[in-house]
C-alpha atoms as a PDB file:
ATOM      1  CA  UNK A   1       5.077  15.600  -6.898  1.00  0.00           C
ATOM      2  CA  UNK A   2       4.320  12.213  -5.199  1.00  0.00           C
ATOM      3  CA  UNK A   3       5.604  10.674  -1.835  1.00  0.00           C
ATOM      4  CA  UNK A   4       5.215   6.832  -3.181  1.00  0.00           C
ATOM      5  CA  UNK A   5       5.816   5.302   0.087  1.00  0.00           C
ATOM      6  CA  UNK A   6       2.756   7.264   1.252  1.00  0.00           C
ATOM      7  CA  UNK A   7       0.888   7.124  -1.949  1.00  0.00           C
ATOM      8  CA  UNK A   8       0.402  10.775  -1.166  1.00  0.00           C
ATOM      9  CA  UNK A   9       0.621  13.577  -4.089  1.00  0.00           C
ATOM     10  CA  UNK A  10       0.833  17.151  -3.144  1.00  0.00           C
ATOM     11  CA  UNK A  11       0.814  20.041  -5.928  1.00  0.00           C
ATOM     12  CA  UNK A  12       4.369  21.514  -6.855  1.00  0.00           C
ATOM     13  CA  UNK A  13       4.345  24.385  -9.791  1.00  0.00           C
ATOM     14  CA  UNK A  14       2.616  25.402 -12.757  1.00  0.00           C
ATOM     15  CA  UNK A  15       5.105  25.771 -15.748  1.00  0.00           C
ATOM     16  CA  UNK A  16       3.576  28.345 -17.559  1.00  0.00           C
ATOM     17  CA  UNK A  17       5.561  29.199 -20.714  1.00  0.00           C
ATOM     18  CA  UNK A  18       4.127  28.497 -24.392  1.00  0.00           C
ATOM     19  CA  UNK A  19       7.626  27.369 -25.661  1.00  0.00           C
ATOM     20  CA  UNK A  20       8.430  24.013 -25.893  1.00  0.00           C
ATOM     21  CA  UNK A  21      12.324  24.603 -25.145  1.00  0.00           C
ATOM     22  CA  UNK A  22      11.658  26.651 -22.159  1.00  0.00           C
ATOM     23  CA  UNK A  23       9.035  24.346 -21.376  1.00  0.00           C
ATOM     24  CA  UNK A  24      11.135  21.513 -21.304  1.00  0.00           C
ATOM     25  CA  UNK A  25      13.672  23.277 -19.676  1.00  0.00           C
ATOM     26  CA  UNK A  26      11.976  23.886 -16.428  1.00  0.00           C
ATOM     27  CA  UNK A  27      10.895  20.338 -16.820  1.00  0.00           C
ATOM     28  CA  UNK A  28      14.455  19.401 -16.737  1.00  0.00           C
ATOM     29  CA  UNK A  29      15.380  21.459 -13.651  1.00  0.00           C
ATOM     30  CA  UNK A  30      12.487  20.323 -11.725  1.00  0.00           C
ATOM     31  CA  UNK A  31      13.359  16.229 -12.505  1.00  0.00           C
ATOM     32  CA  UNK A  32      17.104  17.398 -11.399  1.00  0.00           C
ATOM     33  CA  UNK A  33      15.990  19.235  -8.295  1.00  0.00           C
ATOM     34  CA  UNK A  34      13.475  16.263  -7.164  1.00  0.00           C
ATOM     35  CA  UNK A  35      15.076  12.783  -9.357  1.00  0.00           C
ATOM     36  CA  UNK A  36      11.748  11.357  -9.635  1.00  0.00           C
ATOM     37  CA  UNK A  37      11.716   7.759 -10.562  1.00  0.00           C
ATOM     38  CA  UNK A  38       8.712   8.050 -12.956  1.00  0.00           C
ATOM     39  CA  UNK A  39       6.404  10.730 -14.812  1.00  0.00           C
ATOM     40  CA  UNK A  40       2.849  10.594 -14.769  1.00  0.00           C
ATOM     41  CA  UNK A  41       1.257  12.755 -17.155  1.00  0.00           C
ATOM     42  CA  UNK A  42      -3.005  13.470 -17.730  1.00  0.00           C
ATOM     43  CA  UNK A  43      -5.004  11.309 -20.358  1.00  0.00           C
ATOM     44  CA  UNK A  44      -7.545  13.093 -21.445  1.00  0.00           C
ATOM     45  CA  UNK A  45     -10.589  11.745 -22.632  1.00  0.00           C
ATOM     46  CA  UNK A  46     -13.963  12.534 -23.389  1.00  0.00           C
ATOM     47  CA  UNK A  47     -16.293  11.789 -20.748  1.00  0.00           C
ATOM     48  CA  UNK A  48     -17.859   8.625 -22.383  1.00  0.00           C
ATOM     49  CA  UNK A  49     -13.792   7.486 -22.723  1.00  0.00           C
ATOM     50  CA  UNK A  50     -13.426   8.260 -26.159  1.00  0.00           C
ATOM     51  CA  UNK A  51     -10.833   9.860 -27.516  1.00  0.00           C
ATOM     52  CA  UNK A  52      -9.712  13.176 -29.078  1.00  0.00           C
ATOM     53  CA  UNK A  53      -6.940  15.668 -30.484  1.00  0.00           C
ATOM     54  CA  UNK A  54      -5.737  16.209 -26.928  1.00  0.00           C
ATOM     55  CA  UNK A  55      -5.379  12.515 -26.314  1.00  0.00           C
ATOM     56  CA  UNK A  56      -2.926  11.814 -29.190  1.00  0.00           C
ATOM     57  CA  UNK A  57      -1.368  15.346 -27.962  1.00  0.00           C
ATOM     58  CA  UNK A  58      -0.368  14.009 -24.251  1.00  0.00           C
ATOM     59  CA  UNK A  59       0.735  10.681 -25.837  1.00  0.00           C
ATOM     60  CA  UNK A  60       3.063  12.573 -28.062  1.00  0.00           C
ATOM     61  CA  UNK A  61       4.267  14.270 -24.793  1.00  0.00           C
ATOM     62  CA  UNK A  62       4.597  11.179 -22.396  1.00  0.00           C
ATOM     63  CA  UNK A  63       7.095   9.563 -25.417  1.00  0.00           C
ATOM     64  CA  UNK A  64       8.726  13.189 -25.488  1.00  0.00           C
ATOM     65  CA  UNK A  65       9.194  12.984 -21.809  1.00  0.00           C
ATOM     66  CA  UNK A  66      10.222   9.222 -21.776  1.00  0.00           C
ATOM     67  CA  UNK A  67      12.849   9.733 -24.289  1.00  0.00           C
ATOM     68  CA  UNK A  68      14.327  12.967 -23.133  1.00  0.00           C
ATOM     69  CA  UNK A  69      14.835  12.033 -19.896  1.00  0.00           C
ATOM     70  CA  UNK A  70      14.665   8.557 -20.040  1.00  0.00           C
ATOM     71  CA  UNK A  71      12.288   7.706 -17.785  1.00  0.00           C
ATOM     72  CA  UNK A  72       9.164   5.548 -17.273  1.00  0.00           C
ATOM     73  CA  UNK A  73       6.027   7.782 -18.143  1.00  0.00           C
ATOM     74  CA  UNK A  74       2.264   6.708 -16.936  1.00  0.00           C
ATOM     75  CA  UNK A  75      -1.176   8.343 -18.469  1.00  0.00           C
ATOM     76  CA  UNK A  76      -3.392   8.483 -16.255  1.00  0.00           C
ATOM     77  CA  UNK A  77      -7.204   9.348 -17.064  1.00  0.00           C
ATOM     78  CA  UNK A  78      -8.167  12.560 -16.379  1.00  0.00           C
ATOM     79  CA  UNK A  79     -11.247  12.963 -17.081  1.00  0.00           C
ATOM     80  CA  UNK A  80     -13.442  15.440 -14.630  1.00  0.00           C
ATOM     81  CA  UNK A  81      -9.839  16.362 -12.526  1.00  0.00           C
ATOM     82  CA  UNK A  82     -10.522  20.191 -13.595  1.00  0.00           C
ATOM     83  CA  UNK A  83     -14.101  19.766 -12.437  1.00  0.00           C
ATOM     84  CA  UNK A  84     -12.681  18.280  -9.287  1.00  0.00           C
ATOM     85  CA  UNK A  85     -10.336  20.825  -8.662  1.00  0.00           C
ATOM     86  CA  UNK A  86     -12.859  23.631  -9.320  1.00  0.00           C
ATOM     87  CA  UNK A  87     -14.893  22.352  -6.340  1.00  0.00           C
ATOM     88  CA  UNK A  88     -12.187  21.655  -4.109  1.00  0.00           C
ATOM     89  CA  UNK A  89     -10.657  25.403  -4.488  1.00  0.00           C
ATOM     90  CA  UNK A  90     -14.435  26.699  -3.805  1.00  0.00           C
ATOM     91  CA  UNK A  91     -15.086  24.472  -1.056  1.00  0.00           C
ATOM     92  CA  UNK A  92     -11.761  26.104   0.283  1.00  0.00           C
ATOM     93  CA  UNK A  93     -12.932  29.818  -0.627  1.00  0.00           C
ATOM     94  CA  UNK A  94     -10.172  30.048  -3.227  1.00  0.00           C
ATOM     95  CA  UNK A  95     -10.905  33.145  -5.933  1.00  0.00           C
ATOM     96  CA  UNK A  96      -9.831  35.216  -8.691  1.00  0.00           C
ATOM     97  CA  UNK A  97      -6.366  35.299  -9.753  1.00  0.00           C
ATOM     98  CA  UNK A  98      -5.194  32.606  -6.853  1.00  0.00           C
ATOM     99  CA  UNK A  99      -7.915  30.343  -8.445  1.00  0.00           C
ATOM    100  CA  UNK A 100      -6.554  30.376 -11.984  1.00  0.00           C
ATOM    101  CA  UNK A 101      -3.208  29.559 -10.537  1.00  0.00           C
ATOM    102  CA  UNK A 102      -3.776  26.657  -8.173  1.00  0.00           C
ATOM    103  CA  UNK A 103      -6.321  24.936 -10.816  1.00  0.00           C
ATOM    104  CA  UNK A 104      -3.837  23.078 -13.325  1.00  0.00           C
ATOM    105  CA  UNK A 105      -2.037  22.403 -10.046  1.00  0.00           C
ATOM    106  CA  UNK A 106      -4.445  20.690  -7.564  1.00  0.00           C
ATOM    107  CA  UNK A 107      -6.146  18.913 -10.816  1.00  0.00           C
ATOM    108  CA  UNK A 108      -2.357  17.909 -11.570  1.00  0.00           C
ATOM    109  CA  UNK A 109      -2.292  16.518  -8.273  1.00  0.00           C
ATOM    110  CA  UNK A 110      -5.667  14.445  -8.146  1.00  0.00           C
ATOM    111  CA  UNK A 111      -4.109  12.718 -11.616  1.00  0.00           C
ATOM    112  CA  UNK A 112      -0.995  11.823  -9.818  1.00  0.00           C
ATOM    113  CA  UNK A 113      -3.719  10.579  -6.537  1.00  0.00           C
ATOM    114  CA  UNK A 114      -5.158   8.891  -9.238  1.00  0.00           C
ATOM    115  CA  UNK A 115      -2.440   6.808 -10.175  1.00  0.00           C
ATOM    116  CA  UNK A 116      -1.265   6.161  -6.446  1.00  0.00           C
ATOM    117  CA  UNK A 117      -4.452   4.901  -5.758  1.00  0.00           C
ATOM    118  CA  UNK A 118      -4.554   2.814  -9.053  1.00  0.00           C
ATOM    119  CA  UNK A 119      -1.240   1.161  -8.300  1.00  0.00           C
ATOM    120  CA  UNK A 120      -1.991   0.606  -4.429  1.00  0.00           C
ATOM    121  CA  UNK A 121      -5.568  -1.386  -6.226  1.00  0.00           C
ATOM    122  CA  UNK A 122      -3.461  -3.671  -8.321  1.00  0.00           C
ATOM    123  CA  UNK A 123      -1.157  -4.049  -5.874  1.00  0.00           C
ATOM    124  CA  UNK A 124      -4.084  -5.880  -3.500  1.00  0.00           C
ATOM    125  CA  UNK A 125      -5.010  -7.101  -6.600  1.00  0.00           C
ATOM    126  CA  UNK A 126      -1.716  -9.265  -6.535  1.00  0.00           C
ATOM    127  CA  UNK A 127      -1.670 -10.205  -2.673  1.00  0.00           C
ATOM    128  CA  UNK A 128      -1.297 -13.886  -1.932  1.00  0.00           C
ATOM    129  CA  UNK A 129      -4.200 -15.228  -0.444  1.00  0.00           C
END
């Protein structure tokens, strides 16, 4: 979840089942709970940019998303967020079980960072002079 006044994103939850109604389901709850007023959801990429299965997959997903709950949906690149995250929980001494947890959601949180800081980059981009 993202504070867009702050540009700030902070992790939330992991949703964790493998089926795509219950999936979407606690989707559902959590946009009711929070009313977000957009969805940002990972790109991923190879690390040269290009494309791959995955990439088509999370397109698929943001147009899911966008229709079901009618809402604007962003892809953001994610390329080397699970690397990221993987050094930030060992820089904070973060292991075993806990570690596999809070992976998907501090590398979900540097791809919603990612897009704060995007839009706060075209947003200078746009100052009058």
């Amino acid at each position: 979840m993202g504070n867009t006044l702050l540009r700030a994103a902070s992790p939330l939850t992991t949703i964790a089942s493998e089926e795509n109604a219950a999936r979407f389901a606690a989707i559902a709850a959590l946009i009711a709970e929070w009313q977000p007023g957009r969805l940002i959801v990972g790109r991923p990429v190879h690390s040269d940019g290009a494309e791959h299965e995955m990439t088509a997959r999370a397109g698929r997903f943001a147009r899911q998303l966008e229709g079901r709950f009618n809402l604007p949906v962003s892809l953001v690149d994610e390329r080397f967020t699970t690397r990221a995250a993987e050094a930030a929980l060992t820089a904070e001494g973060v292991t075993g079980a806990a570690r596999r947890a809070a992976r998907d959601q501090v590398a979900a949180q540097l791809i919603l960072q990612a897009y704060f800081d995007q839009s706060a980059d075209d947003d200078h981009r746009h100052d009058p002079a």
